[in-house]
N, C-alpha and C. Protein backbone atom coordinates (compact mmCIF):
# COMPACT_ATOMS: atom_id res chain seq x y z
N UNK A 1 -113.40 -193.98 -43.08
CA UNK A 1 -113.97 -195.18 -43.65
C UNK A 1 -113.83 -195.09 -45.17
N UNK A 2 -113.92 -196.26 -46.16
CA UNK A 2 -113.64 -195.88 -47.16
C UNK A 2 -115.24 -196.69 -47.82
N UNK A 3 -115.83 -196.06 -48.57
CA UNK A 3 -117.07 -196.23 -49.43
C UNK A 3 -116.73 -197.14 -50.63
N UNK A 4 -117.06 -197.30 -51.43
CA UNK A 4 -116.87 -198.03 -52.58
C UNK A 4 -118.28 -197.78 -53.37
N UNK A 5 -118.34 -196.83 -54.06
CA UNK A 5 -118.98 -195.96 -54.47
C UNK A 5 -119.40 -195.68 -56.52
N UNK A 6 -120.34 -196.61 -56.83
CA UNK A 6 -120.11 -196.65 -58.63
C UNK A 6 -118.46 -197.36 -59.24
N UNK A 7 -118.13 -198.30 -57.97
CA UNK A 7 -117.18 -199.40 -58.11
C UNK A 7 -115.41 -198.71 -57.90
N UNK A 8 -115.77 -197.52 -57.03
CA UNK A 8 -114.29 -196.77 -56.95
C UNK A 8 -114.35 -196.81 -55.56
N UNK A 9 -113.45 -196.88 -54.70
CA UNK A 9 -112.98 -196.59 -53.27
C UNK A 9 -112.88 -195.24 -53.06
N UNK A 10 -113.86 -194.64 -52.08
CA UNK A 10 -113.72 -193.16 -51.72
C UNK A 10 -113.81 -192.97 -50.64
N UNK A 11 -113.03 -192.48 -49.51
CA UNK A 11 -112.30 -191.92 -48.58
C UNK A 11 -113.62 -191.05 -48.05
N UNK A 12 -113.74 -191.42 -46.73
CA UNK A 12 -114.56 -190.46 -45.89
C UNK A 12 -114.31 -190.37 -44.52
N UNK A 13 -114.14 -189.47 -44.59
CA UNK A 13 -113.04 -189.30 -42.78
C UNK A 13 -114.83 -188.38 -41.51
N UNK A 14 -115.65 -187.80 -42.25
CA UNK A 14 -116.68 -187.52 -41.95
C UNK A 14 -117.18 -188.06 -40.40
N UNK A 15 -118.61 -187.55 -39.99
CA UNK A 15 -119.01 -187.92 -39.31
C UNK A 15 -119.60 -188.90 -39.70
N UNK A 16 -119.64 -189.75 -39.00
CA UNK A 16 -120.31 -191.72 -39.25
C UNK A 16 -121.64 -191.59 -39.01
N UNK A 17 -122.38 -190.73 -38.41
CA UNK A 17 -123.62 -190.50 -38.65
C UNK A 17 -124.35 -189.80 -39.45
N UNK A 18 -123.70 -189.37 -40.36
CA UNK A 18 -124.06 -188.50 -41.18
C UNK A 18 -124.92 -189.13 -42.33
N UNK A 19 -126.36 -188.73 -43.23
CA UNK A 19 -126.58 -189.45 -43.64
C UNK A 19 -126.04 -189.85 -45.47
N UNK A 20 -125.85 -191.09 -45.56
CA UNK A 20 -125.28 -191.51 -46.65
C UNK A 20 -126.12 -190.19 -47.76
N UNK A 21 -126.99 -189.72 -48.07
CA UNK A 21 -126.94 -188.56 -48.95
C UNK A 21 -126.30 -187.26 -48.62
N UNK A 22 -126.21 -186.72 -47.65
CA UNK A 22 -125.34 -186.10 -47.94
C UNK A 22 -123.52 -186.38 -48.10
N UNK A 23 -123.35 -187.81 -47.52
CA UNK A 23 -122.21 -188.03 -47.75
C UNK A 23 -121.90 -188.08 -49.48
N UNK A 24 -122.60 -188.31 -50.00
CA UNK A 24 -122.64 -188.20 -51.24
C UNK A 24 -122.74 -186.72 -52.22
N UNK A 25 -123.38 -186.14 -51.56
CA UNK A 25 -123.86 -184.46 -52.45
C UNK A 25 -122.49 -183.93 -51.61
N UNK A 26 -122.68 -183.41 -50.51
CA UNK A 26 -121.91 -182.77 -50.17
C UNK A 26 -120.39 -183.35 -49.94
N UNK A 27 -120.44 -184.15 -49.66
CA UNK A 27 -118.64 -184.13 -48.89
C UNK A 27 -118.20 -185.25 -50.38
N UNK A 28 -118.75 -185.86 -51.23
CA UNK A 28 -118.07 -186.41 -52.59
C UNK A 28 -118.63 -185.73 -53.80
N UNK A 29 -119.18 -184.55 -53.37
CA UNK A 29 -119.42 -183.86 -55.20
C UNK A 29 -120.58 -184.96 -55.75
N UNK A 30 -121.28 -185.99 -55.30
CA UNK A 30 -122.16 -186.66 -56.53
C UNK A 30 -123.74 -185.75 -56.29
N UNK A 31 -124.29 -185.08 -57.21
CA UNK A 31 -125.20 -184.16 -57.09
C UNK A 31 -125.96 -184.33 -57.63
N UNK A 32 -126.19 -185.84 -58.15
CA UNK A 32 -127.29 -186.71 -58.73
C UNK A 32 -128.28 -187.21 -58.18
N UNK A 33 -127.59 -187.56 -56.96
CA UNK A 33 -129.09 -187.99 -55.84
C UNK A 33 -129.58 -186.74 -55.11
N UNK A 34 -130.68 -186.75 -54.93
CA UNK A 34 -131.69 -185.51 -54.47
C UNK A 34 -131.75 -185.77 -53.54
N UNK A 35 -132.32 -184.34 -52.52
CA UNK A 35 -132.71 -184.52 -51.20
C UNK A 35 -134.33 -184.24 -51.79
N UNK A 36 -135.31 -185.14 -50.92
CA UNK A 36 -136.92 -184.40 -51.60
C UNK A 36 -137.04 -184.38 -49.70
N UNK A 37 -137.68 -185.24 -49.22
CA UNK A 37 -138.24 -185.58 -47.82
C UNK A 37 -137.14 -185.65 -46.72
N UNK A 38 -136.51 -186.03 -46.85
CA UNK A 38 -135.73 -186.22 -45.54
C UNK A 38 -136.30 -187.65 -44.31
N UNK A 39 -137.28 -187.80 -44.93
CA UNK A 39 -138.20 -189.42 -44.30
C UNK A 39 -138.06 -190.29 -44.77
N UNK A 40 -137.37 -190.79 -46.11
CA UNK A 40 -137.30 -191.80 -46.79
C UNK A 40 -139.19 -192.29 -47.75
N UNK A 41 -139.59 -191.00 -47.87
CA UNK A 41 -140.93 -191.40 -48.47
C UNK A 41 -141.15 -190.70 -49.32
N UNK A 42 -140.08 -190.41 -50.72
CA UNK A 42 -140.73 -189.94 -51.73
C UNK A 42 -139.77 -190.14 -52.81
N UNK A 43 -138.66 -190.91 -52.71
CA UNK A 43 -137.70 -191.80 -53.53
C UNK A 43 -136.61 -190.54 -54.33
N UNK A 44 -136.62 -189.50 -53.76
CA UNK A 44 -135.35 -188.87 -54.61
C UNK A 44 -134.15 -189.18 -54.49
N UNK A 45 -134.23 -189.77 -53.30
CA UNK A 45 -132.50 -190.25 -52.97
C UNK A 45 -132.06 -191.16 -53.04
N UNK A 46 -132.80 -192.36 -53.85
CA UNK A 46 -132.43 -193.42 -53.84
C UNK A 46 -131.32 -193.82 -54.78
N UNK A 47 -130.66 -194.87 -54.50
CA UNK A 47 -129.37 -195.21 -54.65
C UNK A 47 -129.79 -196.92 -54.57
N UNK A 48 -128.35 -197.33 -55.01
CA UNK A 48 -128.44 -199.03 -54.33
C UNK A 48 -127.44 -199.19 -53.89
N UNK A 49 -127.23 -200.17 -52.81
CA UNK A 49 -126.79 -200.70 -51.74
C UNK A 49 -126.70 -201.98 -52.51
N UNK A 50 -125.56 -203.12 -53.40
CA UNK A 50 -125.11 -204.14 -53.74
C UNK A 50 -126.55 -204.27 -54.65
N UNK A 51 -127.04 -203.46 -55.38
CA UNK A 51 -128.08 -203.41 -56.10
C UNK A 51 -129.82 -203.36 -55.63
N UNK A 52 -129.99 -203.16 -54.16
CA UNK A 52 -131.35 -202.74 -53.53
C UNK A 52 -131.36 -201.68 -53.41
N UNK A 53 -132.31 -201.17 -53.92
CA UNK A 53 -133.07 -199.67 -54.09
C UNK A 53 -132.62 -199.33 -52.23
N UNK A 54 -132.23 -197.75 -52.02
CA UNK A 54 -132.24 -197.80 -51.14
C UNK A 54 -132.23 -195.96 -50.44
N UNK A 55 -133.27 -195.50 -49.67
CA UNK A 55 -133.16 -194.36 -49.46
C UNK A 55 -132.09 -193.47 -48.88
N UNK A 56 -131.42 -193.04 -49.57
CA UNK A 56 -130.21 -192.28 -48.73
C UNK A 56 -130.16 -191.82 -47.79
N UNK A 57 -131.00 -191.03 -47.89
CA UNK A 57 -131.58 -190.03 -46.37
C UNK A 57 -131.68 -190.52 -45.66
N UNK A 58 -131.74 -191.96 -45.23
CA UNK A 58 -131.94 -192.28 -44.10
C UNK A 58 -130.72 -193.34 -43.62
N UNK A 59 -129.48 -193.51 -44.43
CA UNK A 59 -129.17 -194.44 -44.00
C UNK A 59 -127.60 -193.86 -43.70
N UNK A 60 -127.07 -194.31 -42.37
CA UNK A 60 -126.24 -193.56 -42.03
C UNK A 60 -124.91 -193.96 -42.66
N UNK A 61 -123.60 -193.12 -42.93
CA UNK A 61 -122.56 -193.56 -43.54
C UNK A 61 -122.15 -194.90 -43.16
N UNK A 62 -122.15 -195.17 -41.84
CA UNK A 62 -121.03 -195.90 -40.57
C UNK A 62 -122.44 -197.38 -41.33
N UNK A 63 -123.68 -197.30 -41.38
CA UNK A 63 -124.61 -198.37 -41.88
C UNK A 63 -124.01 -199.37 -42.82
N UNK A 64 -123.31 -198.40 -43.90
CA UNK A 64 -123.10 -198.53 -45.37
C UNK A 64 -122.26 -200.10 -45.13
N UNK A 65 -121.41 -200.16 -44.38
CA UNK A 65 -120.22 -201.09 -44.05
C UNK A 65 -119.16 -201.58 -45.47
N UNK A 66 -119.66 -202.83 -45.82
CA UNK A 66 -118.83 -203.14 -46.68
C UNK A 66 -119.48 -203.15 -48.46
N UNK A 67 -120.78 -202.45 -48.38
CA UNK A 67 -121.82 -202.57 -49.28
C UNK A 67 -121.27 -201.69 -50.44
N UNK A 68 -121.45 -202.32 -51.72
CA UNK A 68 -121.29 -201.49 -53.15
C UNK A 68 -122.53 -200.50 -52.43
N UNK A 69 -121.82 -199.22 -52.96
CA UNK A 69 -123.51 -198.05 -53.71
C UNK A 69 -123.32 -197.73 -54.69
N UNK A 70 -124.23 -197.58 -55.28
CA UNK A 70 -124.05 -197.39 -56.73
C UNK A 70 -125.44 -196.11 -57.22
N UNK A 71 -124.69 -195.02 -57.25
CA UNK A 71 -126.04 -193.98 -57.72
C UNK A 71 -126.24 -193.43 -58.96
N UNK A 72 -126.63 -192.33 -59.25
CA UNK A 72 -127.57 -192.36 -60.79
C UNK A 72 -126.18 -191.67 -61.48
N UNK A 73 -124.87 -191.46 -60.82
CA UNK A 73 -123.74 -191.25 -62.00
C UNK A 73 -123.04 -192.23 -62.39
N UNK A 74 -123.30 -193.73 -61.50
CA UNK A 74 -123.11 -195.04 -61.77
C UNK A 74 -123.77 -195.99 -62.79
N UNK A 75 -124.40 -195.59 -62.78
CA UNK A 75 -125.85 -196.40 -63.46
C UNK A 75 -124.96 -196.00 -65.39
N UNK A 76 -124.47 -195.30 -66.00
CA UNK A 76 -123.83 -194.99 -66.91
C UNK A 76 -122.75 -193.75 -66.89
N UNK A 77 -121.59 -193.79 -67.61
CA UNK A 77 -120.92 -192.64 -67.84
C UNK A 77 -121.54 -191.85 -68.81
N UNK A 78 -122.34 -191.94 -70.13
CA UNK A 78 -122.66 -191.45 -71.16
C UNK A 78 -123.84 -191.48 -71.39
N UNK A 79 -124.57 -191.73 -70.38
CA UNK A 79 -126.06 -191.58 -69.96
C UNK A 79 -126.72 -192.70 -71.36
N UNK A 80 -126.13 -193.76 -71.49
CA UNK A 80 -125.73 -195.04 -72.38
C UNK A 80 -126.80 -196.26 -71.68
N UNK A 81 -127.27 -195.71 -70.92
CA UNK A 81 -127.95 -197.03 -69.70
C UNK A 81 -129.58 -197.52 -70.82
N UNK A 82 -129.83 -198.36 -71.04
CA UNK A 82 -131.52 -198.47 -71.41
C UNK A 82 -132.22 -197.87 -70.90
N UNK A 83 -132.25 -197.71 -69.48
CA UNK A 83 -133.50 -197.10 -68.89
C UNK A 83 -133.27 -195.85 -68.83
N UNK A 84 -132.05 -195.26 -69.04
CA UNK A 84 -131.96 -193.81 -69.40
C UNK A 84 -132.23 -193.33 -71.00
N UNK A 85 -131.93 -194.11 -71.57
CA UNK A 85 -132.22 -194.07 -73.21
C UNK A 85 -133.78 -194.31 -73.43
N UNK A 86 -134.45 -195.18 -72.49
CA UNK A 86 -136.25 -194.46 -72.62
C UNK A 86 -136.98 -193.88 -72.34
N UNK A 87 -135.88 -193.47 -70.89
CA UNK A 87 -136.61 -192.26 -70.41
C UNK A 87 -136.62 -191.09 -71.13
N UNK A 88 -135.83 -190.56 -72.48
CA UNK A 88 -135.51 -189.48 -73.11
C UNK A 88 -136.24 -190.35 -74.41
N UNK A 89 -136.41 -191.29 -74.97
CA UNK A 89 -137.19 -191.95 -75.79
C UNK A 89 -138.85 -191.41 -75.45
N UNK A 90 -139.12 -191.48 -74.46
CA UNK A 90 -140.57 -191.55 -74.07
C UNK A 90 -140.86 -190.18 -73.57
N UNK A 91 -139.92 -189.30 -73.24
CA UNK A 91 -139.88 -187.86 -72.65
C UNK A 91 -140.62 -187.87 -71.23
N UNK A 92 -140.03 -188.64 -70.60
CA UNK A 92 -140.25 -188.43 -68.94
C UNK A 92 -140.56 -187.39 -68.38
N UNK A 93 -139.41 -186.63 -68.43
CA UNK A 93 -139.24 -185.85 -67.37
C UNK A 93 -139.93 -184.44 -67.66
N UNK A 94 -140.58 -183.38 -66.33
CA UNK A 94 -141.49 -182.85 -66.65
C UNK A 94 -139.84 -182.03 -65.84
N UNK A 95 -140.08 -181.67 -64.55
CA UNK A 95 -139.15 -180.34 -63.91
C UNK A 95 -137.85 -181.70 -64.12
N UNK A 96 -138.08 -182.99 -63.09
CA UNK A 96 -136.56 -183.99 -63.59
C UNK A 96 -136.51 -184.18 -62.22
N UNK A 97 -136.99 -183.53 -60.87
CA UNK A 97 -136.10 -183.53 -59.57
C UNK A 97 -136.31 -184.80 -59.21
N UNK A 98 -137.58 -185.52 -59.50
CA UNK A 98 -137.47 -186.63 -59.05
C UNK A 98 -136.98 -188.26 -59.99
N UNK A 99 -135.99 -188.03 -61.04
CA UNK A 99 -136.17 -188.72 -62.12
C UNK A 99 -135.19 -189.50 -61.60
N UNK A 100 -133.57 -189.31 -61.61
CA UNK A 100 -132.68 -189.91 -60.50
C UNK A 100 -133.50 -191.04 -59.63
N UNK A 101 -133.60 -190.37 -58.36
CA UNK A 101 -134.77 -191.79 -57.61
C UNK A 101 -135.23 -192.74 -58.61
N UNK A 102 -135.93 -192.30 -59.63
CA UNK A 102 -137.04 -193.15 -60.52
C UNK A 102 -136.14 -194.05 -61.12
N UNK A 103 -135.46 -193.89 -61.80
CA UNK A 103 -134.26 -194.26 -62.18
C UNK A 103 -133.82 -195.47 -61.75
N UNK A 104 -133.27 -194.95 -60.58
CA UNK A 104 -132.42 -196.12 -59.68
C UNK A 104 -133.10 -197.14 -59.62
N UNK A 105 -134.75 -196.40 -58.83
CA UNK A 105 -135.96 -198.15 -58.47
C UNK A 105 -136.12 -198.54 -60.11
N UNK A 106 -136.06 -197.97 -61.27
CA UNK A 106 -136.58 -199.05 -62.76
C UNK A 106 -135.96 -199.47 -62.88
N UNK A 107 -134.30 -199.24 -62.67
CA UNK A 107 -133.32 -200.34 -62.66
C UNK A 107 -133.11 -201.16 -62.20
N UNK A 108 -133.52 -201.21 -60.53
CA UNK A 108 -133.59 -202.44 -59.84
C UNK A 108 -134.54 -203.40 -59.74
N UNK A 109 -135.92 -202.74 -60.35
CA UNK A 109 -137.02 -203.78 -60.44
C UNK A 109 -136.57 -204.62 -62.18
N UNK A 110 -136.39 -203.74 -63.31
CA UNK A 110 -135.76 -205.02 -64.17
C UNK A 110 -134.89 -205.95 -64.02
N UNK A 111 -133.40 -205.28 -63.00
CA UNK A 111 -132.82 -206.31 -62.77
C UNK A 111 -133.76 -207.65 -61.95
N UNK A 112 -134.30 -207.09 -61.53
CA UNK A 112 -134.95 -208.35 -60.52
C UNK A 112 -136.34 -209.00 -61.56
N UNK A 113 -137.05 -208.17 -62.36
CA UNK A 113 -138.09 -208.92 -62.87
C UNK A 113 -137.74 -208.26 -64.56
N UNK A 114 -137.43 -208.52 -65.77
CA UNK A 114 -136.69 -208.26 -67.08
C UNK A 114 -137.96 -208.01 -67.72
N UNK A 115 -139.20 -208.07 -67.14
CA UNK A 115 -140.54 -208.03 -67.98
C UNK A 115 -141.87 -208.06 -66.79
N UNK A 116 -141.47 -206.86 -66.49
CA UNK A 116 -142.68 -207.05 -65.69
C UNK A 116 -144.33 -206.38 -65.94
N UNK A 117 -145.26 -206.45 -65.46
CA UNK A 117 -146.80 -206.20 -65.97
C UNK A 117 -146.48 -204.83 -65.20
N UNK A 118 -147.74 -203.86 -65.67
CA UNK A 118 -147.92 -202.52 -65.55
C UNK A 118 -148.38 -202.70 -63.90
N UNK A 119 -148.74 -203.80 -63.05
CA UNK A 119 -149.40 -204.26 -62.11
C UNK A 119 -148.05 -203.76 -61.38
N UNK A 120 -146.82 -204.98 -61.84
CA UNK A 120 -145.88 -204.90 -61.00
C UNK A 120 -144.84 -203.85 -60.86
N UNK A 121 -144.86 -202.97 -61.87
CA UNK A 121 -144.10 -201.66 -62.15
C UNK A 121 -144.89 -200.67 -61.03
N UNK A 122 -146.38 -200.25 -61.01
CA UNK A 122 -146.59 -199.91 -60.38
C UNK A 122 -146.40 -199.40 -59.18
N UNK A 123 -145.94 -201.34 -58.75
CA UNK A 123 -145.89 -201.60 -57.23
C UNK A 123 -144.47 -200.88 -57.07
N UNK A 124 -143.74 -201.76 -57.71
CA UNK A 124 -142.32 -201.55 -57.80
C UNK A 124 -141.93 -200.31 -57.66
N UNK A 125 -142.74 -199.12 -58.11
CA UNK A 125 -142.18 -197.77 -58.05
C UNK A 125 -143.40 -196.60 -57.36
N UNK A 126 -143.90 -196.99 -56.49
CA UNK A 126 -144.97 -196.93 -55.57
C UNK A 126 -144.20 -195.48 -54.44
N UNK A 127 -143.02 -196.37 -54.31
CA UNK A 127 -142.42 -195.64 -53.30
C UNK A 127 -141.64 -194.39 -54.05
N UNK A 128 -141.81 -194.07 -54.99
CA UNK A 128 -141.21 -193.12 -55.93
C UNK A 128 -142.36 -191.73 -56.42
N UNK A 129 -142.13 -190.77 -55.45
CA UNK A 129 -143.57 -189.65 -56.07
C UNK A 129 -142.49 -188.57 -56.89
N UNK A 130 -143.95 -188.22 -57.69
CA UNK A 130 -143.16 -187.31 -58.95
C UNK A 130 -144.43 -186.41 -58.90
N UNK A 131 -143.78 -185.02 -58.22
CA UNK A 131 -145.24 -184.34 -57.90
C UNK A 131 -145.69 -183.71 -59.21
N UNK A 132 -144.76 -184.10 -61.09
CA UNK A 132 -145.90 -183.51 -62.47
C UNK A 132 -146.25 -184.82 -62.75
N UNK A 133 -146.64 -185.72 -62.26
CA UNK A 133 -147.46 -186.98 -61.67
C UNK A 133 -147.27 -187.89 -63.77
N UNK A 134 -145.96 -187.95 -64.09
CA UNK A 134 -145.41 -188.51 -65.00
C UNK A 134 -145.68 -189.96 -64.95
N UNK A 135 -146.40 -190.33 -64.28
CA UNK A 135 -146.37 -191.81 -63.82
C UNK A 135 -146.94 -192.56 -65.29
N UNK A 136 -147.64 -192.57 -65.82
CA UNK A 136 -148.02 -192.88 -67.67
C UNK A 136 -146.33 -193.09 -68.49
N UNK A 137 -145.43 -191.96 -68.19
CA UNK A 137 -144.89 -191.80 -68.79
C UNK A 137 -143.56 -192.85 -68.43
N UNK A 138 -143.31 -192.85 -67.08
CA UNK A 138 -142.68 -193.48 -66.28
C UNK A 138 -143.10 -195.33 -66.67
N UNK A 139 -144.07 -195.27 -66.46
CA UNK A 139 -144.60 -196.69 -67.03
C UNK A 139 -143.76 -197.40 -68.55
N UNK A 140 -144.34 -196.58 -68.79
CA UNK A 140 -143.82 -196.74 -70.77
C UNK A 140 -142.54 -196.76 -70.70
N UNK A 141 -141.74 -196.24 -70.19
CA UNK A 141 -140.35 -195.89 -70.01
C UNK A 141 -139.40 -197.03 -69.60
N UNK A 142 -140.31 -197.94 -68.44
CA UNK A 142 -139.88 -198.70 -68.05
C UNK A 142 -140.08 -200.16 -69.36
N UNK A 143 -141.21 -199.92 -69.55
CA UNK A 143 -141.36 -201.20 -70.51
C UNK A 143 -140.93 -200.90 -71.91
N UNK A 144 -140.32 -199.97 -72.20
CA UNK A 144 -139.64 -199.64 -73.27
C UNK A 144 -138.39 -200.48 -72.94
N UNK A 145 -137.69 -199.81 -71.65
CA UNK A 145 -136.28 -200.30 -71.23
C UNK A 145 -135.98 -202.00 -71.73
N UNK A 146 -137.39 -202.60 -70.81
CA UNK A 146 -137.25 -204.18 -70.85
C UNK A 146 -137.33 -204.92 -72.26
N UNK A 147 -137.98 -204.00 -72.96
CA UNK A 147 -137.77 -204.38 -74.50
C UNK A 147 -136.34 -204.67 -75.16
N UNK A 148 -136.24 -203.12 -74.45
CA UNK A 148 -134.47 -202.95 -74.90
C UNK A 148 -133.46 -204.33 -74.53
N UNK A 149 -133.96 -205.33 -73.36
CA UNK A 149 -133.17 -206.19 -72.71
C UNK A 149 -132.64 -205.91 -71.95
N UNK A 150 -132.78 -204.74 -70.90
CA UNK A 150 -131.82 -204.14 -70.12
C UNK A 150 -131.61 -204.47 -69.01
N UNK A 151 -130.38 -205.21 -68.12
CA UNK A 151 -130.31 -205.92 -66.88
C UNK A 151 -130.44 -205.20 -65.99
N UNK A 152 -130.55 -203.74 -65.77
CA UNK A 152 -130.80 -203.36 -64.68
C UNK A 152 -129.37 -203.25 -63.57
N UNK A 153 -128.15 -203.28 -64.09
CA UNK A 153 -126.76 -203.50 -63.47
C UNK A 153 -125.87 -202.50 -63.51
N UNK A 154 -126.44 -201.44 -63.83
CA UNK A 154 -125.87 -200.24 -63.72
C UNK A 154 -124.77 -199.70 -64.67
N UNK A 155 -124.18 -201.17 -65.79
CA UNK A 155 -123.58 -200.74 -66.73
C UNK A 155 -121.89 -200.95 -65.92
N UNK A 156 -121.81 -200.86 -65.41
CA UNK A 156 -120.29 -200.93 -65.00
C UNK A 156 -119.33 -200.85 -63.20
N UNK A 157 -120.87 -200.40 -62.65
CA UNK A 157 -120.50 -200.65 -60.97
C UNK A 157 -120.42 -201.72 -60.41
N UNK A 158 -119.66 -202.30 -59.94
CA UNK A 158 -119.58 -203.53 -59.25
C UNK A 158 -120.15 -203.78 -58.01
């Protein structure tokens, strides 16, 4: 099957059940998305699917069909993205394992809301745990980004 992957066509001859994160870590080298749970309930692996936040771990290659993914080496080449430029603005990251995930969902909730309340960020990244509980920091980070104007489009994946 062939992926289309941060807007490149990549070749996967794999098992079709396999789940889209490891099709990614292991069998294409991208070592950006995390494994945390393996349940889809603690957002390290998230990725997007034609721009919806979406848990890797759970979603099988053969699922993927004709869908862009686009993961956290997509989101910028030069780590150039807004929401990566406040996350190092605001000093996020405490260990980092879960920052990727975080990442992906602040990008997809600006794309979808360019200014949203601390109410809706919240919500928005609810499904995202960060066990040095950065969430203050994560906040700010995000509403730094939207300051910045940042669409949330990953910068160059289609």
């Amino acid at each position: 099957m062939t992926l289309t992957i941060n807007g490149k066509p990549q070749k996967y001859d794999g098992d079709p059940e396999m789940p889209l994160l490891w099709v990614l870590r292991d069998e294409l080298d991208l070592k950006g998305t995390k494994f945390g749970c393996g349940m889809g309930l603690c957002g390290a692996c998230t990725v997007h699917l034609d721009g919806v936040p979406t848990r890797s771990c759970l979603m099988k290659a053969s699922d993927v069909g004709k869908k862009s993914i686009t993961t956290i080496e997509g989101i910028s080449p030069d780590g150039g993205h807004p929401v990566q430029l406040a996350w190092a603005a605001i000093d996020v990251p405490q260990c980092g394992y879960c920052q990727a995930g975080q990442i992906m969902a602040a990008c997809a909730l600006l794309k979808k809301n360019p200014n949203p309340s601390d109410s809706e960020i919240d919500s928005a990244m609810s499904g995202n745990l960060c066990r040095c509980g950065t969430y203050i920091r994560i906040r700010a980070a995000i509403h730094e980004a939207a300051r910045a104007g940042q669409n949330g489009d990953g910068g160059g994946a289609k």
